[in-house]
PDB file of N, CA and C in Angstrom:
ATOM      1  N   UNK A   1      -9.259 -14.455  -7.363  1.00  0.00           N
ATOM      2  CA  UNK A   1      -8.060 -14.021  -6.698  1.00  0.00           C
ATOM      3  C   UNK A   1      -7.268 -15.269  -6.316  1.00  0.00           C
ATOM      4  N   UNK A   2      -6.238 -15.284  -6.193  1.00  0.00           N
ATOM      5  CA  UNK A   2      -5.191 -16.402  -6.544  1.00  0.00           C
ATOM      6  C   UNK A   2      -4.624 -16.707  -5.176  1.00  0.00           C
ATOM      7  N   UNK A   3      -4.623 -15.299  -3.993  1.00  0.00           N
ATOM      8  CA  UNK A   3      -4.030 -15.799  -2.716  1.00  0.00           C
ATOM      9  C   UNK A   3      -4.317 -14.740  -1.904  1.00  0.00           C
ATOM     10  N   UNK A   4      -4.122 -14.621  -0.346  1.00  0.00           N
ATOM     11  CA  UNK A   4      -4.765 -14.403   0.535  1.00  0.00           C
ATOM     12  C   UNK A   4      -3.752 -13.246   0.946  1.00  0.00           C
ATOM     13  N   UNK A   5      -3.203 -11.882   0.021  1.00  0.00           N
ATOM     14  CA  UNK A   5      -2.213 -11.483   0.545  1.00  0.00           C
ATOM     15  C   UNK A   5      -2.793  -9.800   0.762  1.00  0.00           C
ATOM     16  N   UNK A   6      -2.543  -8.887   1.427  1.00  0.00           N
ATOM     17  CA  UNK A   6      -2.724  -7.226   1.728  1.00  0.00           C
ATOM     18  C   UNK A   6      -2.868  -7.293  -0.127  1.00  0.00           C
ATOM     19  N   UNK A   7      -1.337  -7.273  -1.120  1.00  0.00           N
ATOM     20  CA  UNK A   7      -1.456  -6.751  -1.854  1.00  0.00           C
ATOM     21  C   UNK A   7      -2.736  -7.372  -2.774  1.00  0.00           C
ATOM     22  N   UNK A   8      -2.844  -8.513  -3.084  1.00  0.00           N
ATOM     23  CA  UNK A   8      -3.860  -8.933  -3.893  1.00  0.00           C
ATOM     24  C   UNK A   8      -5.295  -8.438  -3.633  1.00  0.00           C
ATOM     25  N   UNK A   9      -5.480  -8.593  -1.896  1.00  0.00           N
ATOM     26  CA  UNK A   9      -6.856  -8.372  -2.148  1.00  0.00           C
ATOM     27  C   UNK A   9      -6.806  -6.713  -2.516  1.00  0.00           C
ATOM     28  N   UNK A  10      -6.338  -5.750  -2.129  1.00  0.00           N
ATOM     29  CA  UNK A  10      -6.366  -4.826  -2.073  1.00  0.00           C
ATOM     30  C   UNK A  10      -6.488  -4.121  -3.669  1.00  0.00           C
ATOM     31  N   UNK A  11      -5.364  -4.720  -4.776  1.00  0.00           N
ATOM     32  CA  UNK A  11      -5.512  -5.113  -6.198  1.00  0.00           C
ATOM     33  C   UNK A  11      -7.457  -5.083  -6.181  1.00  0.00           C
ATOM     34  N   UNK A  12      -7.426  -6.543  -6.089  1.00  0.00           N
ATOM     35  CA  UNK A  12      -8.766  -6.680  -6.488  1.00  0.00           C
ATOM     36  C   UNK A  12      -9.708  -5.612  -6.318  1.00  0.00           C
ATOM     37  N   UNK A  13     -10.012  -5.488  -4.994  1.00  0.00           N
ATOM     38  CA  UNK A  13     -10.427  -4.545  -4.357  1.00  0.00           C
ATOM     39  C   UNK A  13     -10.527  -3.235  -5.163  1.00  0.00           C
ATOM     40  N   UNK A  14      -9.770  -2.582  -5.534  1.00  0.00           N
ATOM     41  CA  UNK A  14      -9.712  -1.248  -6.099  1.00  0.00           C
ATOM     42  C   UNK A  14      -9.691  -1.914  -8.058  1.00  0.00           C
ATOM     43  N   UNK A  15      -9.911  -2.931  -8.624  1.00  0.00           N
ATOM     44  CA  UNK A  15     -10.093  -2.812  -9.672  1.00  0.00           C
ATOM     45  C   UNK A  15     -11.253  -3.114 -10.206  1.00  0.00           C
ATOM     46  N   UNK A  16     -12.263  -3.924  -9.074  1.00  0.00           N
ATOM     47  CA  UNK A  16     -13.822  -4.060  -8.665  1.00  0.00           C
ATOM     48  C   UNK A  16     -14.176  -2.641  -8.807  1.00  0.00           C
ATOM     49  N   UNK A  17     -13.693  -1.640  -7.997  1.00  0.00           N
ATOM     50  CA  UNK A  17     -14.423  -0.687  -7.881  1.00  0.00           C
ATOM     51  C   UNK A  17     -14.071   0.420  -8.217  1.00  0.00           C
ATOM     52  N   UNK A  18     -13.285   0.824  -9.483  1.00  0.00           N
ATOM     53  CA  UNK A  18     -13.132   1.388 -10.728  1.00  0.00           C
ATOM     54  C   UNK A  18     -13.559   0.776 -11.901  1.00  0.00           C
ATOM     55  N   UNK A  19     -13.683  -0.931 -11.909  1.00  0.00           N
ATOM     56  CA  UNK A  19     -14.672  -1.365 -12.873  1.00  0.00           C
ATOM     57  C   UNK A  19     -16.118  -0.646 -12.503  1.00  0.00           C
ATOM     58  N   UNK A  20     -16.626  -0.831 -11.213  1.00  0.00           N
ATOM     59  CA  UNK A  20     -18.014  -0.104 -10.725  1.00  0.00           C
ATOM     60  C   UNK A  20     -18.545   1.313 -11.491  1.00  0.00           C
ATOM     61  N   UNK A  21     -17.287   2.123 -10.909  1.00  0.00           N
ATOM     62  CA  UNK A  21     -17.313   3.474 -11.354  1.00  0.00           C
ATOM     63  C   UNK A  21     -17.055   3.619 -12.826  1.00  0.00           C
ATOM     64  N   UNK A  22     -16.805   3.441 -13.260  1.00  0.00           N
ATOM     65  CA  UNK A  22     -16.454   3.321 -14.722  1.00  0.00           C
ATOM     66  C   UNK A  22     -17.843   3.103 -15.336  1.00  0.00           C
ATOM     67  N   UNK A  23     -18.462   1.893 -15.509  1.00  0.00           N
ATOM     68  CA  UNK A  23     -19.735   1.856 -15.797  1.00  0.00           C
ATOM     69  C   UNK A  23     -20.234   2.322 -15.325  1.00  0.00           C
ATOM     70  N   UNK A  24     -20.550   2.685 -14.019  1.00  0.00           N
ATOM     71  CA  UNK A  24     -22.164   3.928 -14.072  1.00  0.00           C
ATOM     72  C   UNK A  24     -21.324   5.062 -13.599  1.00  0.00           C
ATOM     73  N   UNK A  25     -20.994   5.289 -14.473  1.00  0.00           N
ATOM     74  CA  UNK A  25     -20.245   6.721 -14.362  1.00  0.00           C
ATOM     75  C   UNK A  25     -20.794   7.424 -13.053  1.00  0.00           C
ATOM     76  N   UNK A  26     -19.702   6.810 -12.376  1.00  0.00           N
ATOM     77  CA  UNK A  26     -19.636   7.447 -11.069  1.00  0.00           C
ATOM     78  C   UNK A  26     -18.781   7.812 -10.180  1.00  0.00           C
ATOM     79  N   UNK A  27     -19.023   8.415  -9.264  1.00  0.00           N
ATOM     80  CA  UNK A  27     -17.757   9.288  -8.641  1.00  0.00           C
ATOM     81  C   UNK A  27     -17.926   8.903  -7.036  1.00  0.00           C
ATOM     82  N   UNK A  28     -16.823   9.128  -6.744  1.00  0.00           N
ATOM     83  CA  UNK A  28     -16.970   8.633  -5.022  1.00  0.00           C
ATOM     84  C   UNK A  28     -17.268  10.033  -4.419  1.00  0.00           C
ATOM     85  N   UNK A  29     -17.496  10.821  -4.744  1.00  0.00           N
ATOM     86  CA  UNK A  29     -18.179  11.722  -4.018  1.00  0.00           C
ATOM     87  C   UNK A  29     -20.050  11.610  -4.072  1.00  0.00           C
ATOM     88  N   UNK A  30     -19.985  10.513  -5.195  1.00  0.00           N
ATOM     89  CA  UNK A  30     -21.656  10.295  -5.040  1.00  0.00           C
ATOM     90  C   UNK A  30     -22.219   9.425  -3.678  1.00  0.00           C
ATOM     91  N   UNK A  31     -20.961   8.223  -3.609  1.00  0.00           N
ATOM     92  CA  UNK A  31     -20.840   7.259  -3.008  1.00  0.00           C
ATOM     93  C   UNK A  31     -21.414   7.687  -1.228  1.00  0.00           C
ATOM     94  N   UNK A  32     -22.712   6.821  -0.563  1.00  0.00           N
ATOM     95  CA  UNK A  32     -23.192   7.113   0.817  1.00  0.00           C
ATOM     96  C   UNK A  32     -22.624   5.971   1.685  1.00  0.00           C
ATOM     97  N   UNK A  33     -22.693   5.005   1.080  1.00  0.00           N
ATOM     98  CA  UNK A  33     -22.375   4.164   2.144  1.00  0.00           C
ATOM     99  C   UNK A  33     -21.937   3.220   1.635  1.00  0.00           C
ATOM    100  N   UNK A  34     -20.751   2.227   1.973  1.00  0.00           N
ATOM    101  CA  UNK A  34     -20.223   0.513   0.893  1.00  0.00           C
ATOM    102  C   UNK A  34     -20.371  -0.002   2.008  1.00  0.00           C
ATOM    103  N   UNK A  35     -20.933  -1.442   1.960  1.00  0.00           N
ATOM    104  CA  UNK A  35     -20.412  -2.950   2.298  1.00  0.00           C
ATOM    105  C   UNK A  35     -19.901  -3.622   1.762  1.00  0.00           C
ATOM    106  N   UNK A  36     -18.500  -4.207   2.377  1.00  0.00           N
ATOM    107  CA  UNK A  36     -18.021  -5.179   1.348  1.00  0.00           C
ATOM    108  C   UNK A  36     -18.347  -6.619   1.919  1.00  0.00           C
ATOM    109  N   UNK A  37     -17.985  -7.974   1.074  1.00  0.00           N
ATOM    110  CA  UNK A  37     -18.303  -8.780   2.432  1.00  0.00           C
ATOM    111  C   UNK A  37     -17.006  -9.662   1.393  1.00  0.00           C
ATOM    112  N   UNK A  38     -16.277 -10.580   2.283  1.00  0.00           N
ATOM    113  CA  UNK A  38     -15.062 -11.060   1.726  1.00  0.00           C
ATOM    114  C   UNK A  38     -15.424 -13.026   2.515  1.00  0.00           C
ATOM    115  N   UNK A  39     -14.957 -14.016   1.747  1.00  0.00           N
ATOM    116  CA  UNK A  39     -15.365 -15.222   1.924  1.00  0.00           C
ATOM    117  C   UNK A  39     -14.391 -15.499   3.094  1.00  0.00           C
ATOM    118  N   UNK A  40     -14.408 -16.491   4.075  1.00  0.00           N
ATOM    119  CA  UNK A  40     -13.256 -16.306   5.256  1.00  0.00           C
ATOM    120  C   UNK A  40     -12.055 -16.897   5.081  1.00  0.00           C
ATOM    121  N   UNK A  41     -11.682 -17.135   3.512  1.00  0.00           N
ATOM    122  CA  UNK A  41     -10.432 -17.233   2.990  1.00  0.00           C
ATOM    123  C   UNK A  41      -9.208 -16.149   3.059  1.00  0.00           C
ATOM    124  N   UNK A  42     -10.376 -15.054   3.088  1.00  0.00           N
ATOM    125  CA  UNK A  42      -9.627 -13.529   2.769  1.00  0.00           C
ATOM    126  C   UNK A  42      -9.665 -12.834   4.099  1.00  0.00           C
ATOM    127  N   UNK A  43      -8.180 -12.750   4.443  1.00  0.00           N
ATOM    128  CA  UNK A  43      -8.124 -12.410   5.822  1.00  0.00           C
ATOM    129  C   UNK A  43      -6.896 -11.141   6.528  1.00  0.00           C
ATOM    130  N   UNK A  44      -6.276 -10.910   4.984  1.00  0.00           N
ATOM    131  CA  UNK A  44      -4.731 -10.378   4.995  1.00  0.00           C
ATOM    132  C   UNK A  44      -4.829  -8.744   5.095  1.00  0.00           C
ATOM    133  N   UNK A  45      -6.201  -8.204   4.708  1.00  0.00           N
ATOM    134  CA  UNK A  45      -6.309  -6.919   4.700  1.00  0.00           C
ATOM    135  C   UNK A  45      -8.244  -6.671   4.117  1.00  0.00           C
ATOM    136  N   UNK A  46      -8.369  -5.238   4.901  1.00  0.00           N
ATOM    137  CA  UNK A  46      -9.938  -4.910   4.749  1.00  0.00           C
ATOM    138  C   UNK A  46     -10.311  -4.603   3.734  1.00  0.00           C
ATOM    139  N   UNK A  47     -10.980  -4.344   2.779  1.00  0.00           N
ATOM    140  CA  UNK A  47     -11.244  -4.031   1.512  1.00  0.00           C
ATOM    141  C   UNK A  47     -11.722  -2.735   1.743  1.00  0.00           C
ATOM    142  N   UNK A  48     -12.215  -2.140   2.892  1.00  0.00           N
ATOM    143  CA  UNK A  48     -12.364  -0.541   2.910  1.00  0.00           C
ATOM    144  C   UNK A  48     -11.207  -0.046   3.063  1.00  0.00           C
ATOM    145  N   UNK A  49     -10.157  -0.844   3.778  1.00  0.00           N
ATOM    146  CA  UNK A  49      -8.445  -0.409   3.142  1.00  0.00           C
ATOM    147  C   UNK A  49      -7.990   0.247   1.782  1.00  0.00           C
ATOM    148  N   UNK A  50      -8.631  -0.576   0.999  1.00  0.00           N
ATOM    149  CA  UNK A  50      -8.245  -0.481  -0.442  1.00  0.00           C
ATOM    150  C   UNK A  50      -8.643   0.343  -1.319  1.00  0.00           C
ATOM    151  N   UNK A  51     -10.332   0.398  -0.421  1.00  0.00           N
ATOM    152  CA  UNK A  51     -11.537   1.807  -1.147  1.00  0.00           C
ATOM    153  C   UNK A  51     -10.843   3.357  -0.674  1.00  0.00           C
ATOM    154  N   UNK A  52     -10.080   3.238   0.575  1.00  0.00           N
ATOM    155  CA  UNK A  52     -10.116   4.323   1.135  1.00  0.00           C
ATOM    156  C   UNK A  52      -8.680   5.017   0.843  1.00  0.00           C
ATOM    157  N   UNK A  53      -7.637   3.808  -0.078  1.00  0.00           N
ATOM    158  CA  UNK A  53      -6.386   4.533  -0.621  1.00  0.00           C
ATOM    159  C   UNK A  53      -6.922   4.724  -1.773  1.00  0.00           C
ATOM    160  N   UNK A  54      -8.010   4.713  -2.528  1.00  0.00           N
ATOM    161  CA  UNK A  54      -8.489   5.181  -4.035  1.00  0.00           C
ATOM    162  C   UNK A  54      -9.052   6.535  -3.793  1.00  0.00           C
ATOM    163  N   UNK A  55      -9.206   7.281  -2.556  1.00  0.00           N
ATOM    164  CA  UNK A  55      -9.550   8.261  -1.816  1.00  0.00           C
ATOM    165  C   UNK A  55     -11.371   8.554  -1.871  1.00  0.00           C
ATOM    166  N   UNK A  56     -11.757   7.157  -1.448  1.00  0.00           N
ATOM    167  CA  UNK A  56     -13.048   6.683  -1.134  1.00  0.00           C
ATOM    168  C   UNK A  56     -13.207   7.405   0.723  1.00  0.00           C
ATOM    169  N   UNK A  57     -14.115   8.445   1.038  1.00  0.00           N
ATOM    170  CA  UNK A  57     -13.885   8.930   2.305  1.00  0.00           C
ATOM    171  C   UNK A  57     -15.593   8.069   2.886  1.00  0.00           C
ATOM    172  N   UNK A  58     -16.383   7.492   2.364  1.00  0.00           N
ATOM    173  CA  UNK A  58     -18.039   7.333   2.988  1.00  0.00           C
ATOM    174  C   UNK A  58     -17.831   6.515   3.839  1.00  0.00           C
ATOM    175  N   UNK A  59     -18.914   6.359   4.635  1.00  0.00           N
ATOM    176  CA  UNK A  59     -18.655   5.175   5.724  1.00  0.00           C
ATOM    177  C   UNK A  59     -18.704   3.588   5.046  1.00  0.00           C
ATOM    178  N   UNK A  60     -17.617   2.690   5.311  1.00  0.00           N
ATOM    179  CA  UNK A  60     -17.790   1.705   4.844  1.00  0.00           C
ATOM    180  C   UNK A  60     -17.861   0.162   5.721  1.00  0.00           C
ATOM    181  N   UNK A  61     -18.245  -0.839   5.623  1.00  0.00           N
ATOM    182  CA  UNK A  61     -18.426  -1.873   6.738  1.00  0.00           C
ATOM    183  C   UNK A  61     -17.428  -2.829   5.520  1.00  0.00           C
ATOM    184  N   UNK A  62     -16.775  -3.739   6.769  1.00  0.00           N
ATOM    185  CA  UNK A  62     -16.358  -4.951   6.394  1.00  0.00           C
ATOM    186  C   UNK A  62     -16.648  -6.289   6.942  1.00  0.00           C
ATOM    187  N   UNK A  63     -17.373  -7.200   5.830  1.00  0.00           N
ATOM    188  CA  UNK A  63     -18.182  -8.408   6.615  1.00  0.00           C
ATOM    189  C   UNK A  63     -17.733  -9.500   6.020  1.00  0.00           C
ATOM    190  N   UNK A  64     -17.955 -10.630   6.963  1.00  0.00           N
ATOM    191  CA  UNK A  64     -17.384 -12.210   6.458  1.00  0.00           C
ATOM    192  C   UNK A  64     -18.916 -12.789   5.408  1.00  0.00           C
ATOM    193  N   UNK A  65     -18.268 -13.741   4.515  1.00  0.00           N
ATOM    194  CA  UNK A  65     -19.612 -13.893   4.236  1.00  0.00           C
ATOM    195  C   UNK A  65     -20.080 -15.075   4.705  1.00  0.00           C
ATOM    196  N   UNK A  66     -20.832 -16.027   4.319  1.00  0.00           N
ATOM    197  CA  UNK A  66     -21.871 -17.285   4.652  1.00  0.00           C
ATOM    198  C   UNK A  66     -20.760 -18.088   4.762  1.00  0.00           C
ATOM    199  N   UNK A  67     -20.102 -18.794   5.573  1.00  0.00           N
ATOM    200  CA  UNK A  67     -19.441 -19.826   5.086  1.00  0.00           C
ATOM    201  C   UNK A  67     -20.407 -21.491   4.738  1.00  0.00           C
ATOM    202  N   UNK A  68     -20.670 -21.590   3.150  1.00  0.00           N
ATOM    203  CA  UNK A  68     -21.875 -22.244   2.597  1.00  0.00           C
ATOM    204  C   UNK A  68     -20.902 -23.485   1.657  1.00  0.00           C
ATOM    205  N   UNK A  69     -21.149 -24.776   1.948  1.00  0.00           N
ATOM    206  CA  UNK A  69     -20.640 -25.570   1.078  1.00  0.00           C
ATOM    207  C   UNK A  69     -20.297 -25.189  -0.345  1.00  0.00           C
ATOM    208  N   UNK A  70     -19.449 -25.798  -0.822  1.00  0.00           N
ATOM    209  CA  UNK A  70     -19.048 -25.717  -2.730  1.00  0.00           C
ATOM    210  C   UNK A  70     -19.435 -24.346  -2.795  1.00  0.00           C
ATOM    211  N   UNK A  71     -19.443 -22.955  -2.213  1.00  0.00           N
ATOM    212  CA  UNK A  71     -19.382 -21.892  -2.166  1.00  0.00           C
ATOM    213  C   UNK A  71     -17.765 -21.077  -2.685  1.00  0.00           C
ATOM    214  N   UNK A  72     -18.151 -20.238  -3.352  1.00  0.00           N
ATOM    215  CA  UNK A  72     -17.075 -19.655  -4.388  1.00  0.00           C
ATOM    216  C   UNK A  72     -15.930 -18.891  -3.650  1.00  0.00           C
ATOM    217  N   UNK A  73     -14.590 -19.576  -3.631  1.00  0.00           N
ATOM    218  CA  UNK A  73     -13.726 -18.920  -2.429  1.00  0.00           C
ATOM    219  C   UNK A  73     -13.029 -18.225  -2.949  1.00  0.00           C
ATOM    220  N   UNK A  74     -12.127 -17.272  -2.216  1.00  0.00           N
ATOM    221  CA  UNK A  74     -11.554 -15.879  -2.031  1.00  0.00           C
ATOM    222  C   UNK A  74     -12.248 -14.483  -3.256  1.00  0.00           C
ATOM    223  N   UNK A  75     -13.383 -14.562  -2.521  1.00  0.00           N
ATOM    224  CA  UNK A  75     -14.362 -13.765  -2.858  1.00  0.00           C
ATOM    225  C   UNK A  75     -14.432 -12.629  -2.342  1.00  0.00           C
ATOM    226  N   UNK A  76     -14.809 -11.518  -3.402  1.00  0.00           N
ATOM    227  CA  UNK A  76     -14.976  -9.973  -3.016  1.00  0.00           C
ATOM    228  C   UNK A  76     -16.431  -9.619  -3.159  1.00  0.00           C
ATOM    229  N   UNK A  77     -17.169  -8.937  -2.358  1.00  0.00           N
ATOM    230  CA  UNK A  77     -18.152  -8.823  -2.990  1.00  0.00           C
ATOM    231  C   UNK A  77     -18.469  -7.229  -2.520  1.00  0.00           C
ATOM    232  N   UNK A  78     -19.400  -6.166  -3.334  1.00  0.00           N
ATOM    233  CA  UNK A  78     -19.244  -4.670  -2.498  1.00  0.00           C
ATOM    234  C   UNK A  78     -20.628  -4.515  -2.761  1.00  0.00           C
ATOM    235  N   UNK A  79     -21.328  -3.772  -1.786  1.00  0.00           N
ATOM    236  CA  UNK A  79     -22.944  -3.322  -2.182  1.00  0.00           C
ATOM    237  C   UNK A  79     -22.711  -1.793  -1.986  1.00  0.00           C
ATOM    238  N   UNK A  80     -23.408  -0.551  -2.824  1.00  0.00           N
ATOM    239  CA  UNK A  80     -22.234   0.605  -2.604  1.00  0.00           C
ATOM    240  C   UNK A  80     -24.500   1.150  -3.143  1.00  0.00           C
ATOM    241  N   UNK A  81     -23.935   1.832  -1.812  1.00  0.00           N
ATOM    242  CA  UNK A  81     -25.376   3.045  -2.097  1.00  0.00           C
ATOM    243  C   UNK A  81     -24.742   4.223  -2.846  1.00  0.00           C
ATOM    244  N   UNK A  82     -25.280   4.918  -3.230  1.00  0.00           N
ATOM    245  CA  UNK A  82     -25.002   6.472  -3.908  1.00  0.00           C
ATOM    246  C   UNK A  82     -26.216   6.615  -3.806  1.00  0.00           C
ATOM    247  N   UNK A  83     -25.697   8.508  -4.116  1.00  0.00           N
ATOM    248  CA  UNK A  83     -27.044   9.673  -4.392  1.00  0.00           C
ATOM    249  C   UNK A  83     -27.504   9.559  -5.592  1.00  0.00           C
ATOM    250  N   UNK A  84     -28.695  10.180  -5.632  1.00  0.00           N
ATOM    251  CA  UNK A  84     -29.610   9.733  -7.415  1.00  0.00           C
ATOM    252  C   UNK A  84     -30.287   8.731  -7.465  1.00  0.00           C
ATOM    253  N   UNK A  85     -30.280   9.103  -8.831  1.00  0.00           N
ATOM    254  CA  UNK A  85     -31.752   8.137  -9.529  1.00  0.00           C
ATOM    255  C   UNK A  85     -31.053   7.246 -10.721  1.00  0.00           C
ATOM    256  N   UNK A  86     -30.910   6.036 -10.652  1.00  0.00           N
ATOM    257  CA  UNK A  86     -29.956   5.798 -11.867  1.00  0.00           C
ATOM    258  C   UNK A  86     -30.415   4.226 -11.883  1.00  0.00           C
ATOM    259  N   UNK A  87     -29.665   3.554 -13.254  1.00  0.00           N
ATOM    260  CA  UNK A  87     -29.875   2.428 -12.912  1.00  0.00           C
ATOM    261  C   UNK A  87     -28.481   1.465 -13.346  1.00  0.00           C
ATOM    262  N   UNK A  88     -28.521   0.513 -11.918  1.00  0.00           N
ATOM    263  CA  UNK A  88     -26.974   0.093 -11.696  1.00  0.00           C
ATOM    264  C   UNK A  88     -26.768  -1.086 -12.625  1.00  0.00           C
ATOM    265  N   UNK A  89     -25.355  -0.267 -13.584  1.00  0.00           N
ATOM    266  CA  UNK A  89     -24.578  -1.509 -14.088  1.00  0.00           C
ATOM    267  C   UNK A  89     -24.045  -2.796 -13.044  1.00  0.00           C
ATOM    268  N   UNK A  90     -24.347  -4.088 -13.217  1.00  0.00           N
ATOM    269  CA  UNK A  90     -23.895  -4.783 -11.925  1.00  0.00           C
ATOM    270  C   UNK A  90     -22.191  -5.238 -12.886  1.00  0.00           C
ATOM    271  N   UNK A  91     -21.413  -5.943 -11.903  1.00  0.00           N
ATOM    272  CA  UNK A  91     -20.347  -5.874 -12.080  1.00  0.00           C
ATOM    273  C   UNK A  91     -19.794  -7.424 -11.796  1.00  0.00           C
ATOM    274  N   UNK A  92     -19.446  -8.356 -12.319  1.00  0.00           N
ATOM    275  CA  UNK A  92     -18.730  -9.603 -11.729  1.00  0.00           C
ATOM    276  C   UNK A  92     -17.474  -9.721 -12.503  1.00  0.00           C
ATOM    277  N   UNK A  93     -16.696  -9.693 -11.841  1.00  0.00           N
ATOM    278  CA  UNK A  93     -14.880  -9.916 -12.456  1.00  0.00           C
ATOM    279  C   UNK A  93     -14.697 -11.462 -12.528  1.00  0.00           C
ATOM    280  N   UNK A  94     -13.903 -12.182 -12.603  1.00  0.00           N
ATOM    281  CA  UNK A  94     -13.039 -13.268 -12.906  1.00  0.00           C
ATOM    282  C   UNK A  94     -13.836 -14.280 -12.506  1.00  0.00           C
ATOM    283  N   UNK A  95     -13.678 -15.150 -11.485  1.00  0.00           N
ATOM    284  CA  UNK A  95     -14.853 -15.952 -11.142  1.00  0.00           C
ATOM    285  C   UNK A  95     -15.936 -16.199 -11.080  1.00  0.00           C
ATOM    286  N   UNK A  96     -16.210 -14.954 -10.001  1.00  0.00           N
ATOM    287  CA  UNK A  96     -17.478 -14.133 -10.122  1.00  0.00           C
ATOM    288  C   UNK A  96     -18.559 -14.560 -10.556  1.00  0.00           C
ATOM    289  N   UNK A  97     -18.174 -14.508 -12.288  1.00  0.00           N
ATOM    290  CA  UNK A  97     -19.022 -14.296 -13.028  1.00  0.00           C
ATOM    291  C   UNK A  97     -19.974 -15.515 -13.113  1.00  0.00           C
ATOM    292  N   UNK A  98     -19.608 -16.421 -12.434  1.00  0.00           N
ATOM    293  CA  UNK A  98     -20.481 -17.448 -12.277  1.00  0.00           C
ATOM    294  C   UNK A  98     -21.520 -17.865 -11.403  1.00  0.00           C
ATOM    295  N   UNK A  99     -21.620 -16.639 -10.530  1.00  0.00           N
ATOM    296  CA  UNK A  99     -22.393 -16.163  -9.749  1.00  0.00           C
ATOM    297  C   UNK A  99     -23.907 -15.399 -10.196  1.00  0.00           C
ATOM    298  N   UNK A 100     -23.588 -15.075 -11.478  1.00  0.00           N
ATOM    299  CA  UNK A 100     -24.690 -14.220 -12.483  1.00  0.00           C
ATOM    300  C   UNK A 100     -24.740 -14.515 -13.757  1.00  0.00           C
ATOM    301  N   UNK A 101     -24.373 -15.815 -14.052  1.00  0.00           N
ATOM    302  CA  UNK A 101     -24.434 -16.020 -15.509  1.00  0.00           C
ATOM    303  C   UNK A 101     -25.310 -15.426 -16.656  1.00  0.00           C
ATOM    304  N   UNK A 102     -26.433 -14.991 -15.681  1.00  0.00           N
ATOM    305  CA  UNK A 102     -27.781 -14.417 -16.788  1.00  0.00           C
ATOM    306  C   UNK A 102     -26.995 -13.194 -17.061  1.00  0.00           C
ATOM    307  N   UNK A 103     -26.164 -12.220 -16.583  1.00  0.00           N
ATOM    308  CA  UNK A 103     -26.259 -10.758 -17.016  1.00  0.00           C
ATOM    309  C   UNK A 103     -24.599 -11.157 -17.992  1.00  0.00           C
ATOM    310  N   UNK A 104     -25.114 -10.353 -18.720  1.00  0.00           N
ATOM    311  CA  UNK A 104     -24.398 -10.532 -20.225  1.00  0.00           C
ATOM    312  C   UNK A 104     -23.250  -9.370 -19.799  1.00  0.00           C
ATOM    313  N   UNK A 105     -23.237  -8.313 -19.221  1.00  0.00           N
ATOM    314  CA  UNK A 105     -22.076  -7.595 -19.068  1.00  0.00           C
ATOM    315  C   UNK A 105     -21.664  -8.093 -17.926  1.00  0.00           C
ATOM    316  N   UNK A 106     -20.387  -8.816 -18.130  1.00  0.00           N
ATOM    317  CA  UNK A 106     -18.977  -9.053 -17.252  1.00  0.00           C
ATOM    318  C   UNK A 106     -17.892  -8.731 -18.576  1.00  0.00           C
ATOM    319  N   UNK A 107     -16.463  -8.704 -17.441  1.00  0.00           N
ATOM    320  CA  UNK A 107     -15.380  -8.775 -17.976  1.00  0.00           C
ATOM    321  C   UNK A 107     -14.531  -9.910 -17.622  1.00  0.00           C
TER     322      UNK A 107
END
């Protein structure tokens, strides 16, 4: 993400988590509970803001993350329980992805 604004993160935000849903074909009515946690770069708007205009209704938390040296900034990150038995596509967008280099599906 490029800057610290309502609209961007909020962008991000909701294209994280239609990338999510998309791969494990899922629906926010499966959805029990999200955490998001955002790096303390990102400060302009909540990311359960963004879940909850995609008409995301579950309870969701919004958390700062580690602030950790040479640590990867204006970062999104979501941990999202659902109902079932399944097994989760993980998801890293743009930067990200350097966070999980081993898993072969990113975009």
């Amino acid at each position: 993400m490029q800057e610290n604004t309502a609209q961007a993160i909020g962008e991000a935000t909701q294209t994280l988590l239609q990338e999510i849903t998309d791969r494990n074909h899922l629906t926010a009515s499966e959805v029990v509970s999200v955490f998001f946690s955002v790096t303390k770069d990102l400060t302009a708007l909540f990311p359960a803001k963004a879940a909850r205009d995609l008409g995301w209704s579950a309870p969701m938390l919004d958390l700062r993350e580690m602030d950790v040296p040479d640590a990867l900034a204006r970062c999104i990150r979501v941990l999202i329980h659902v109902n079932g038995d399944r097994q989760a596509q993980h998801v890293y967008l743009s930067g990200a992805r350097v966070l999980r280099p081993d898993l072969e599906e990113t975009i």
